[in-house]
Protein backbone atom coordinates (compact mmCIF):
# COMPACT_ATOMS: atom_id res chain seq x y z
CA UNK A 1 0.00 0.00 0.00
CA UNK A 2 1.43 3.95 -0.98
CA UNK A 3 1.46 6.40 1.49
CA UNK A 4 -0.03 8.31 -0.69
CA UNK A 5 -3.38 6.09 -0.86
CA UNK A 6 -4.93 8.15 2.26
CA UNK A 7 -6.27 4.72 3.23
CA UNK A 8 -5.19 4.11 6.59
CA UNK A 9 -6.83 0.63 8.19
CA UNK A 10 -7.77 1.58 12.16
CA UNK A 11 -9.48 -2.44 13.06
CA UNK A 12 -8.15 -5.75 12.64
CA UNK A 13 -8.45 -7.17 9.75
CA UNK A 14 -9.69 -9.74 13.05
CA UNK A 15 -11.60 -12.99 13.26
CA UNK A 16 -14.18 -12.93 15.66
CA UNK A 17 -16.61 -15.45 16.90
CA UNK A 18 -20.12 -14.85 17.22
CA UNK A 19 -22.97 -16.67 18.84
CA UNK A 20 -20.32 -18.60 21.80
CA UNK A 21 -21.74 -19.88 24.84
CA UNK A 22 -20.72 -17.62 27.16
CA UNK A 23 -21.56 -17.88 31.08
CA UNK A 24 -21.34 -14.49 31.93
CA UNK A 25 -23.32 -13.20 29.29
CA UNK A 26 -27.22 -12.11 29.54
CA UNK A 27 -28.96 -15.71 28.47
CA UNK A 28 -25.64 -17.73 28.13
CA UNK A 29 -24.14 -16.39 24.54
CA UNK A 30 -22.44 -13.98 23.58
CA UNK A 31 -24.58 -13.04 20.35
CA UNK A 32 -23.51 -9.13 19.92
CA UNK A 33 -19.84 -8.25 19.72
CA UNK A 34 -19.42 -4.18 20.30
CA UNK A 35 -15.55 -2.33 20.04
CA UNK A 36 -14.91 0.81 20.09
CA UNK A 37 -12.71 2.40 17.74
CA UNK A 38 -10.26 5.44 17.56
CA UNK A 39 -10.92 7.17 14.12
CA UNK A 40 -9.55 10.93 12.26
CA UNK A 41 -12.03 13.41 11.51
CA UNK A 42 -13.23 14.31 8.12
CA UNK A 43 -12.50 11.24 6.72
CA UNK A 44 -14.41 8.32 5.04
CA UNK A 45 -15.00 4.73 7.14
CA UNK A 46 -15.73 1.49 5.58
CA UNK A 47 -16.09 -1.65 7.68
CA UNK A 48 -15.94 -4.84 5.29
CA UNK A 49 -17.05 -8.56 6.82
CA UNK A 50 -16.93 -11.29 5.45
CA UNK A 51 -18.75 -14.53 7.37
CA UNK A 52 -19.42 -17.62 7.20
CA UNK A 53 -23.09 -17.23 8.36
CA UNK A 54 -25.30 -14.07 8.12
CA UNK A 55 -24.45 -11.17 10.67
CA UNK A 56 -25.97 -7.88 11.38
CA UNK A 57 -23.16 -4.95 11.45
CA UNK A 58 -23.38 -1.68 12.78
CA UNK A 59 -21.57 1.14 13.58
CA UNK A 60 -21.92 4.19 15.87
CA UNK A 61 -20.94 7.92 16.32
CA UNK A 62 -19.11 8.71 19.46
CA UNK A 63 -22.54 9.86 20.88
CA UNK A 64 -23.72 6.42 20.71
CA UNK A 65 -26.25 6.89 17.61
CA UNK A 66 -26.32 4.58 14.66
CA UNK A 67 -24.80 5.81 11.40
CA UNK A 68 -25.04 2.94 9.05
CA UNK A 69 -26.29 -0.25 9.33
CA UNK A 70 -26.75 -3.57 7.33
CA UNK A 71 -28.09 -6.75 8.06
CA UNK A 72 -27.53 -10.63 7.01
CA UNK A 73 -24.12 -9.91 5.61
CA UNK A 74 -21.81 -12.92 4.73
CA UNK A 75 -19.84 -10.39 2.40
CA UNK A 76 -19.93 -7.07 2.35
CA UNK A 77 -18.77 -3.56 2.76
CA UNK A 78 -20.39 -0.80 4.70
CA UNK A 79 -19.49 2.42 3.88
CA UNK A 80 -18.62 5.51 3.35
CA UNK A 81 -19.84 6.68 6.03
CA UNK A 82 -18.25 10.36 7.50
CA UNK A 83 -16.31 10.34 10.71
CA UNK A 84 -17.49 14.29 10.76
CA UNK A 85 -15.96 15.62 13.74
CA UNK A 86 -15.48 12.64 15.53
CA UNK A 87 -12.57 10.77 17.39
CA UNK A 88 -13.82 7.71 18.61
CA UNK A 89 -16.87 5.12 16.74
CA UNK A 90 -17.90 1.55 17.57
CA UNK A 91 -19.15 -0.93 15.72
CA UNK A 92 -21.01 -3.81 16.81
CA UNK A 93 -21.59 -7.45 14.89
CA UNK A 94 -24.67 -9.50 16.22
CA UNK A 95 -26.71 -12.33 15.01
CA UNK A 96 -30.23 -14.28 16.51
CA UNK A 97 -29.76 -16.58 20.04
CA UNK A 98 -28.71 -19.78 18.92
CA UNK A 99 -26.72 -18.91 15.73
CA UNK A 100 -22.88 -18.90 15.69
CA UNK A 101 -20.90 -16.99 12.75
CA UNK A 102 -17.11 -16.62 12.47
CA UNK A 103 -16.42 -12.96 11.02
CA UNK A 104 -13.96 -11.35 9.53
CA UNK A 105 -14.09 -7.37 10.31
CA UNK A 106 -11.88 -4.89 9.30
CA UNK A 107 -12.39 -0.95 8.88
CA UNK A 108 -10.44 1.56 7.31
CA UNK A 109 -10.21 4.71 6.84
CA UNK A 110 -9.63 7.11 3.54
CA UNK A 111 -9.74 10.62 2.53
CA UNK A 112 -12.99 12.53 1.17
């Protein structure tokens, strides 16, 4: 990758695993996956997954209000969506109780 792209990757790319059974966890899984993320302003954000089961992404401003969504992804990029002002985003991957999904996340960031 050039410097000069502007792309600049700020999460993973990461496998995660959705759906485990997980003790701790409000009824016993772990179904929604949420991670914050340290973003520039004035940029553009794209989060691609790729899965091996259908997963509903999202991603939040730093305020906590959804700014793009998309749901039953297997592969697939969200995005652009504007980082504004903002410093800090989350995203969050989630699928029904009693589904599991391995996904592949990762989010980058380019230049308007």
């Amino acid at each position: 990758m050039s410097i000069f792209s502007g792309r600049q990757t700020v999460f993973g790319p990461e496998l995660m695993s959705v759906g485990d059974f997980d003790p701790r966890e409000d009824g016993g899984y772990r179904n929604v996956i949420v991670t914050q993320i340290k973003v520039k302003p004035k940029r553009m954000l794209y989060v691609r997954v790729r899965s091996d089961n259908p997963v509903d992404v999202a991603v939040v401003d730093q305020k906590g209000r959804p700014v793009g969504h998309k749901d039953g992804v297997t592969d697939d990029i969200l995005g652009p969506i504007s980082t504004e002002t903002w410093t800090d985003m989350g995203f969050a991957v989630g699928l029904f109780r009693g589904d599991k999904a391995k996904a592949e996340v990762e989010i980058w960031t380019e230049r308007r």
